[in-house]
PDB file of N, CA and C in Angstrom:
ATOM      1  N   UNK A   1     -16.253  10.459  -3.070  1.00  0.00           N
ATOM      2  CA  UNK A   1     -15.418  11.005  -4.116  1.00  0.00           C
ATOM      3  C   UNK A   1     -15.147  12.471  -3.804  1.00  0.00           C
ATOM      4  N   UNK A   2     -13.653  12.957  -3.985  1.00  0.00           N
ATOM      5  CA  UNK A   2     -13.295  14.207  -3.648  1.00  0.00           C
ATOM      6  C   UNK A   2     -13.216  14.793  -5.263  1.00  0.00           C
ATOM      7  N   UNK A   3     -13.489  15.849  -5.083  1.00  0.00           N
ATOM      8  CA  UNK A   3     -12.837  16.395  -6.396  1.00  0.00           C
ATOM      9  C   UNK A   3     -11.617  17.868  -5.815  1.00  0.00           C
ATOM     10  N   UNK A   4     -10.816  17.790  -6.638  1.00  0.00           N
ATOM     11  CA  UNK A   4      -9.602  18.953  -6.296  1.00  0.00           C
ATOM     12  C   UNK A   4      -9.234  19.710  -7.314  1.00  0.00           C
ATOM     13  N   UNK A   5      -8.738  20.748  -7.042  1.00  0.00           N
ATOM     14  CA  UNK A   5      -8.582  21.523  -8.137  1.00  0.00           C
ATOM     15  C   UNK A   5      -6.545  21.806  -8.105  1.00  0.00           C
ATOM     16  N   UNK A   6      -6.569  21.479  -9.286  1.00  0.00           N
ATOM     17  CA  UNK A   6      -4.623  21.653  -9.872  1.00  0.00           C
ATOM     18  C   UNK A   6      -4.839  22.775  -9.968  1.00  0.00           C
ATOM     19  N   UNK A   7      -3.252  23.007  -9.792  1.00  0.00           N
ATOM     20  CA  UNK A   7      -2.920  24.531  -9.543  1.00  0.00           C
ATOM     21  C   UNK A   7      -1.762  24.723 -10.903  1.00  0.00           C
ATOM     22  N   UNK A   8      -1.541  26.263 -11.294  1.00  0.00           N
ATOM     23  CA  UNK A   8      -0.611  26.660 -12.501  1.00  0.00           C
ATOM     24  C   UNK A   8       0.051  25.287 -13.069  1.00  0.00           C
ATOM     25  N   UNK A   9       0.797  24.687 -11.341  1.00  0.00           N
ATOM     26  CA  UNK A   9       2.139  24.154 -11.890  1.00  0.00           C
ATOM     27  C   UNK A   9       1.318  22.531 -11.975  1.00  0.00           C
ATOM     28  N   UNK A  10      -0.091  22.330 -11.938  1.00  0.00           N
ATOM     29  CA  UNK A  10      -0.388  21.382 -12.259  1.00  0.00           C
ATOM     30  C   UNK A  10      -0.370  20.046 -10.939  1.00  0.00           C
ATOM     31  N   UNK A  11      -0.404  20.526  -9.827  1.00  0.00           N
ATOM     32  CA  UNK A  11       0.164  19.884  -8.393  1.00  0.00           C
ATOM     33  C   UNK A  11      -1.388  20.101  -7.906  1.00  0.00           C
ATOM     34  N   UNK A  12      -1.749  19.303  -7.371  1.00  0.00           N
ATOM     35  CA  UNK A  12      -3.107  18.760  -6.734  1.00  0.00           C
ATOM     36  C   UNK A  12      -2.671  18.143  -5.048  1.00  0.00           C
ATOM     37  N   UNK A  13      -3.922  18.362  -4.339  1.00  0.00           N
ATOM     38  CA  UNK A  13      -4.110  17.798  -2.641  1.00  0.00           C
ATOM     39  C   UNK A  13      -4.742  16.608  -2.833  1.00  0.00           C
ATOM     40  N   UNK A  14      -4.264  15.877  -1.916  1.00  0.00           N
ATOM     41  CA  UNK A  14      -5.045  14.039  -1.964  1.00  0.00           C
ATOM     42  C   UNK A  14      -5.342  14.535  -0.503  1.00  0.00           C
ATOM     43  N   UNK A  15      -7.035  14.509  -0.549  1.00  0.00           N
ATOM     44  CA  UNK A  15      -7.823  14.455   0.321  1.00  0.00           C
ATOM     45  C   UNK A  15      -7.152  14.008   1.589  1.00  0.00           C
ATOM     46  N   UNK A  16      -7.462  14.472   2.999  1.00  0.00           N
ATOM     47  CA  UNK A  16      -6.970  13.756   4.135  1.00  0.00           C
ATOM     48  C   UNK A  16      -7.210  12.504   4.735  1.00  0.00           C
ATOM     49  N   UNK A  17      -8.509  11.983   4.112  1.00  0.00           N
ATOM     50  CA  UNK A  17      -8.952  10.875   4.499  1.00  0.00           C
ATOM     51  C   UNK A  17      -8.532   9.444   3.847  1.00  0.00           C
ATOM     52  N   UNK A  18      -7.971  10.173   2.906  1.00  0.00           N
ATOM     53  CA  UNK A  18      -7.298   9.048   1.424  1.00  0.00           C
ATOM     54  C   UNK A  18      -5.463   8.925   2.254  1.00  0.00           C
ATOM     55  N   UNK A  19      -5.043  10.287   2.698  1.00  0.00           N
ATOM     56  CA  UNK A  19      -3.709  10.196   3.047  1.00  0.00           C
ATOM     57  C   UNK A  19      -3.651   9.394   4.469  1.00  0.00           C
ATOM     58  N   UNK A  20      -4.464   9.470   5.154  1.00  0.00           N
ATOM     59  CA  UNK A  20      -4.271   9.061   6.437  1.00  0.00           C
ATOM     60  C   UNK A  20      -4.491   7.100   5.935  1.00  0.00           C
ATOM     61  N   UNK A  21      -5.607   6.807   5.342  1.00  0.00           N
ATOM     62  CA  UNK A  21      -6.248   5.543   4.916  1.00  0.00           C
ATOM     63  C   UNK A  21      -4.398   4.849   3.682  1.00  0.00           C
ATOM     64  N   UNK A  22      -3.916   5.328   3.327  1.00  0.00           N
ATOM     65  CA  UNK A  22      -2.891   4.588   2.562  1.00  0.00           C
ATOM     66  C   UNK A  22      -1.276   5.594   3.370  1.00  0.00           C
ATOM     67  N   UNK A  23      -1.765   5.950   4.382  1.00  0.00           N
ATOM     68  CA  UNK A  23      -0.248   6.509   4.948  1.00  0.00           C
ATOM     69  C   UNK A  23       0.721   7.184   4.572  1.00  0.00           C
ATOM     70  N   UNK A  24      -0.169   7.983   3.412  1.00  0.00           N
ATOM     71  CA  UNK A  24       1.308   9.274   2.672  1.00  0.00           C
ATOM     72  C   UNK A  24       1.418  10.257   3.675  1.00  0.00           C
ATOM     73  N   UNK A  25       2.015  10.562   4.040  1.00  0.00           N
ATOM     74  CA  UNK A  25       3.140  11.875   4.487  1.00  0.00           C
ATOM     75  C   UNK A  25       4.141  12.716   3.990  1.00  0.00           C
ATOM     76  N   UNK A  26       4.936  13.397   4.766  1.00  0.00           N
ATOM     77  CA  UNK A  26       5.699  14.554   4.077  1.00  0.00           C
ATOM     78  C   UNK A  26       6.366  13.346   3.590  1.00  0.00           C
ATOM     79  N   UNK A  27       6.660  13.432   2.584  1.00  0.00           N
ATOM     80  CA  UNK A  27       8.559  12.746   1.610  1.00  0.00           C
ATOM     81  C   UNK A  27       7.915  11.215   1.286  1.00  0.00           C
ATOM     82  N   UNK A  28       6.791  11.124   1.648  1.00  0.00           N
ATOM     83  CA  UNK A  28       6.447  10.153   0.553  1.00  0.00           C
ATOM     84  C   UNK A  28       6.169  10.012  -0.735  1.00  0.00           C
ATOM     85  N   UNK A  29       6.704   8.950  -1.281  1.00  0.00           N
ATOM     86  CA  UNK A  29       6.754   8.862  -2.936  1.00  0.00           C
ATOM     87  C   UNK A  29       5.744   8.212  -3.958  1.00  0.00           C
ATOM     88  N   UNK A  30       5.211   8.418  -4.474  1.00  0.00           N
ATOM     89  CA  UNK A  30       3.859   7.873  -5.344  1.00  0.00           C
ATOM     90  C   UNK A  30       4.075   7.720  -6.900  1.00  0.00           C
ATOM     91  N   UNK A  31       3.610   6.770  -7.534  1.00  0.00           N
ATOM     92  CA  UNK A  31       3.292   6.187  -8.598  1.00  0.00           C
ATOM     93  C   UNK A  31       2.776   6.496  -9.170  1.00  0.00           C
ATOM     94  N   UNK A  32       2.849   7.773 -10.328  1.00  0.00           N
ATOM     95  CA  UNK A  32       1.930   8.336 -11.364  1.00  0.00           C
ATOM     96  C   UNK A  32       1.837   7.982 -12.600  1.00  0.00           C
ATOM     97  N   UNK A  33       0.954   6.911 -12.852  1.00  0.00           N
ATOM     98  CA  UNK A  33       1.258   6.294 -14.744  1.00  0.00           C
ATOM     99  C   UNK A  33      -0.622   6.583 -15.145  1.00  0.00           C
ATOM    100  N   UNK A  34      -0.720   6.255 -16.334  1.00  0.00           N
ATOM    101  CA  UNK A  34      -1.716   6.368 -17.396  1.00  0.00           C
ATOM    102  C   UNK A  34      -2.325   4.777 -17.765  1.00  0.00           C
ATOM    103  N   UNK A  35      -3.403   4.286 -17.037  1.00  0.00           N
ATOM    104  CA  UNK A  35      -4.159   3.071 -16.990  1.00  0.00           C
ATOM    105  C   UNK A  35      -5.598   3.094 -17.842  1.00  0.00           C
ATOM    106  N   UNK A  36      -5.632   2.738 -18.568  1.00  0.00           N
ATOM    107  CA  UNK A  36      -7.215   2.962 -19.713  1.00  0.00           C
ATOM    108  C   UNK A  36      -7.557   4.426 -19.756  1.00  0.00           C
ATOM    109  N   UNK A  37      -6.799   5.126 -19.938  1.00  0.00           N
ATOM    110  CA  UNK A  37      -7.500   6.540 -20.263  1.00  0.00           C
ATOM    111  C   UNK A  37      -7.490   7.523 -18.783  1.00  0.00           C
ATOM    112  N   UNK A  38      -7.216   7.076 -17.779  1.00  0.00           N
ATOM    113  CA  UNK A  38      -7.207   7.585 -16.228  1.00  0.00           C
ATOM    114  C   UNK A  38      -5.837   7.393 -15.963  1.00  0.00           C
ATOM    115  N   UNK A  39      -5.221   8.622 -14.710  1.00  0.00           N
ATOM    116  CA  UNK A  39      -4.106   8.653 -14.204  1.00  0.00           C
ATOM    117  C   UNK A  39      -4.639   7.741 -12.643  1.00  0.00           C
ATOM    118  N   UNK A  40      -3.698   7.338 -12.309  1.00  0.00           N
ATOM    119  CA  UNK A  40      -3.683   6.511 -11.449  1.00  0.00           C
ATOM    120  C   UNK A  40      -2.505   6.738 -10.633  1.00  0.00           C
ATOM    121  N   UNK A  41      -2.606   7.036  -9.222  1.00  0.00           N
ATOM    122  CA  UNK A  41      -1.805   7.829  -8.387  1.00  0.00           C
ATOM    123  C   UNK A  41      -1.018   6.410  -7.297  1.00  0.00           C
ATOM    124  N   UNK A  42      -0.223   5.869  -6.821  1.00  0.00           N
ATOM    125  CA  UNK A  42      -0.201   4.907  -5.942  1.00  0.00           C
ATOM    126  C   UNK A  42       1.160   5.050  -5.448  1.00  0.00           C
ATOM    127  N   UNK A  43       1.186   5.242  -3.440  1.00  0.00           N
ATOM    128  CA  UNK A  43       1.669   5.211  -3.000  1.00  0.00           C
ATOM    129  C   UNK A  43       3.132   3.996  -3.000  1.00  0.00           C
ATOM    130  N   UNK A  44       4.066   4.224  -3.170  1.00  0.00           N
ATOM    131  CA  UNK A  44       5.221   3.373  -2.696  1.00  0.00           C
ATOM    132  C   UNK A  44       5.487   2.996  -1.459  1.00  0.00           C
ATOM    133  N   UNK A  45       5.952   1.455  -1.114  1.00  0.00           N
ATOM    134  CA  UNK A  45       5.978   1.390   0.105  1.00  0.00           C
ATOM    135  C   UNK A  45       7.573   1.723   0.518  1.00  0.00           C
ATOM    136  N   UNK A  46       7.291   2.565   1.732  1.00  0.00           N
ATOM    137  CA  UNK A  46       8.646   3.130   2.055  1.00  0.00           C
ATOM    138  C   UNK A  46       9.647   2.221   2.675  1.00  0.00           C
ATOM    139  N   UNK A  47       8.829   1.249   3.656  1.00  0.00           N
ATOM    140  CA  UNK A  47       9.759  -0.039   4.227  1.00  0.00           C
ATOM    141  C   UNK A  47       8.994  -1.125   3.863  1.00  0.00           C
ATOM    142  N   UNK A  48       9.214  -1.497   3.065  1.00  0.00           N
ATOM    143  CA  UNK A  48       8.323  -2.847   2.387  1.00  0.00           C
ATOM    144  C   UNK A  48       7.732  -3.880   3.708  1.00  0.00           C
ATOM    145  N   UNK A  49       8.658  -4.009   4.765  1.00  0.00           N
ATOM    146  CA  UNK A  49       8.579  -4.821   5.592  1.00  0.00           C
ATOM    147  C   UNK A  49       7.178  -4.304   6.681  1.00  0.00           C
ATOM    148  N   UNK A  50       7.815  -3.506   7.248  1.00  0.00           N
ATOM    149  CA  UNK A  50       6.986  -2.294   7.945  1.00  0.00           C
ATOM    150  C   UNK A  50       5.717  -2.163   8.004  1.00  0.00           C
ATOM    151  N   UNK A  51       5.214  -1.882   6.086  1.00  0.00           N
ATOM    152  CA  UNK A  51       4.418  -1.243   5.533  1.00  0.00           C
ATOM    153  C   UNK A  51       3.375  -2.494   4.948  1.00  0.00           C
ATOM    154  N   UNK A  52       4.115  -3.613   5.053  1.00  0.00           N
ATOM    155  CA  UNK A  52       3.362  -4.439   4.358  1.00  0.00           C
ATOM    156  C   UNK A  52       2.562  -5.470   5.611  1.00  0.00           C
ATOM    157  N   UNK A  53       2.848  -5.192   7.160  1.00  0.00           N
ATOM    158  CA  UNK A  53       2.506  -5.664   8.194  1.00  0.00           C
ATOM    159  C   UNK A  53       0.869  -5.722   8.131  1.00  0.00           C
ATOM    160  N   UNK A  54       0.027  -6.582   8.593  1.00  0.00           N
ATOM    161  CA  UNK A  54      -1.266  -6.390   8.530  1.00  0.00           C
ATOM    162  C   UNK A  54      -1.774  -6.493   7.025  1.00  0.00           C
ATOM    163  N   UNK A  55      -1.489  -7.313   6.278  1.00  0.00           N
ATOM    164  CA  UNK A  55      -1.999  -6.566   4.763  1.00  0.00           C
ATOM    165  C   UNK A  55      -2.579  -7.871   4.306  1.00  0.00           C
ATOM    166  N   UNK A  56      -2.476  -8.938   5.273  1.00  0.00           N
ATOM    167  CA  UNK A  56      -2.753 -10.173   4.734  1.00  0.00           C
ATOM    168  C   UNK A  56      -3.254 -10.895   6.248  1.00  0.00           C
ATOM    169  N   UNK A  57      -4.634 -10.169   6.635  1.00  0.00           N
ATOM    170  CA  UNK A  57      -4.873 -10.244   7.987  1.00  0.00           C
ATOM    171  C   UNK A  57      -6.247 -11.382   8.031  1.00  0.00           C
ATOM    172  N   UNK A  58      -6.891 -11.343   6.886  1.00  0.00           N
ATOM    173  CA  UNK A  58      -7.823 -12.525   6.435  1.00  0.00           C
ATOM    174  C   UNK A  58      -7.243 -14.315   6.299  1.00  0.00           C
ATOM    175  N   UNK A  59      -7.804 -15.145   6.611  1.00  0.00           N
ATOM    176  CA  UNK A  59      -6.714 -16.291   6.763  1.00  0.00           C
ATOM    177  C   UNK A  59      -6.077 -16.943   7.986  1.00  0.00           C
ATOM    178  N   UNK A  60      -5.236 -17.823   7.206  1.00  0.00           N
ATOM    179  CA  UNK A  60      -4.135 -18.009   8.181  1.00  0.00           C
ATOM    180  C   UNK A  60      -3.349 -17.170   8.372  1.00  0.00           C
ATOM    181  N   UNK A  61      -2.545 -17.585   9.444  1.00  0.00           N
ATOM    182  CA  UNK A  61      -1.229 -16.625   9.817  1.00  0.00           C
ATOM    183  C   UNK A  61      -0.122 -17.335   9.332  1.00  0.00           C
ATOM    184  N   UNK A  62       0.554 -16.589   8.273  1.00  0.00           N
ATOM    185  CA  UNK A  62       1.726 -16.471   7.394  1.00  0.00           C
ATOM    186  C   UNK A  62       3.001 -17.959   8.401  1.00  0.00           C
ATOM    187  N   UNK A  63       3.085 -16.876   9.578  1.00  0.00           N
ATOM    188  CA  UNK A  63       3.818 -17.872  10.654  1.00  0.00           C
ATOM    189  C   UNK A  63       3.348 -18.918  10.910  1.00  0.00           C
ATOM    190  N   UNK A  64       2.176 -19.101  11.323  1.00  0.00           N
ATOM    191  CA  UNK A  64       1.732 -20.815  11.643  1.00  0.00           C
ATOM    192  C   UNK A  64       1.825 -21.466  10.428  1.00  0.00           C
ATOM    193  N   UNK A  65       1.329 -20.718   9.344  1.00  0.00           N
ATOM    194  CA  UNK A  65       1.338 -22.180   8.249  1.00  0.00           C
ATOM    195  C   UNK A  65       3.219 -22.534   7.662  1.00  0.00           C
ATOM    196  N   UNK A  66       4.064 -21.598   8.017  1.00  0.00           N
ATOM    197  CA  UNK A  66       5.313 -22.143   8.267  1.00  0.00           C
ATOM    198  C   UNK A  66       6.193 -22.368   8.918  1.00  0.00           C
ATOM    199  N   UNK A  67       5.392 -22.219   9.897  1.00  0.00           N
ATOM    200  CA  UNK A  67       5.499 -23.517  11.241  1.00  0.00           C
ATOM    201  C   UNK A  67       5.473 -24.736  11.165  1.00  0.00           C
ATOM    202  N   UNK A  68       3.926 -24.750  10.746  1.00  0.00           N
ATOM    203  CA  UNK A  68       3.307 -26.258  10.542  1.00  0.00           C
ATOM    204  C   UNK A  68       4.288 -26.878   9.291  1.00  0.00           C
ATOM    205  N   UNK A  69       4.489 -26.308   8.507  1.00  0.00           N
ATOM    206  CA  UNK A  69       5.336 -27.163   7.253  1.00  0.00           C
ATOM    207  C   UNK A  69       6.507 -27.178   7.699  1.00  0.00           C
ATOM    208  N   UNK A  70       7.087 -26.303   8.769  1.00  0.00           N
ATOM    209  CA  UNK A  70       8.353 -26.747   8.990  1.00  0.00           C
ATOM    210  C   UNK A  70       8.416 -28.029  10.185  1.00  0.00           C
ATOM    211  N   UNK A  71       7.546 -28.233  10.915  1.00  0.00           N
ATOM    212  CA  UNK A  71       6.808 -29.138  11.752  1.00  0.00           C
ATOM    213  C   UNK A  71       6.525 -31.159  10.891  1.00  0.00           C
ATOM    214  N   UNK A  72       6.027 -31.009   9.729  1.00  0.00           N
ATOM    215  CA  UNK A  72       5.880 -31.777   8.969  1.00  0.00           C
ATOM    216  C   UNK A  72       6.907 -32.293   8.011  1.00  0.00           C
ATOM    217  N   UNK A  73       8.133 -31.204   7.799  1.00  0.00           N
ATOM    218  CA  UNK A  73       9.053 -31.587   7.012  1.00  0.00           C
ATOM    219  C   UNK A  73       9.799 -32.511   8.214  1.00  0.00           C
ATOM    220  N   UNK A  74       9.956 -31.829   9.628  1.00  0.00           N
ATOM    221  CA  UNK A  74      10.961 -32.200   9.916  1.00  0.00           C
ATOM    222  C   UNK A  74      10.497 -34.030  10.645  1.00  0.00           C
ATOM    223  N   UNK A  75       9.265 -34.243  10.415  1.00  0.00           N
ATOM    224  CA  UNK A  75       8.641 -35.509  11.079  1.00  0.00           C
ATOM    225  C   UNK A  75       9.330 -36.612  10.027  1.00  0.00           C
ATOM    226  N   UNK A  76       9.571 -36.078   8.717  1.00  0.00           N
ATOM    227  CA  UNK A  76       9.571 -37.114   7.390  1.00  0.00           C
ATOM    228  C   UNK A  76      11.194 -37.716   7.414  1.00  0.00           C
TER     229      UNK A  76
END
């Protein structure tokens, strides 16, 4: 846990290890709303496609299992 300190205008640093770990950079855009009493900060994905690569790496692979169903449709 980091703690940071806001400045006048109320603008805070997200730790480097948090920016590098969810990929914010300059001109990236984030999600600031109010969840049970806590602000809750969350990155936008900039190329949905891109960004969403690897994110579902547990499992099967997305491609083989619609492979295989396209494999099985086309037997019927």
């Amino acid at each position: 846990m980091a703690i940071v300190k806001a400045t006048a205008k109320g603008q805070i640093v997200i730790p480097a290890n948090l920016r590098k770990k969810y990929h914010i950079i300059k001109g990236t855009k984030v999600k600031v709303e109010e969840k049970n009493g806590e602000i809750v900060i969350k990155p936008l994905l900039t190329n949905p496609i891109k960004d969403a690569r690897g994110m579902f790496q547990r499992g099967k692979s997305a491609l083989k299992v619609l492979l295989s169903d396209r494999k099985e449709e086309a037997s019927k």
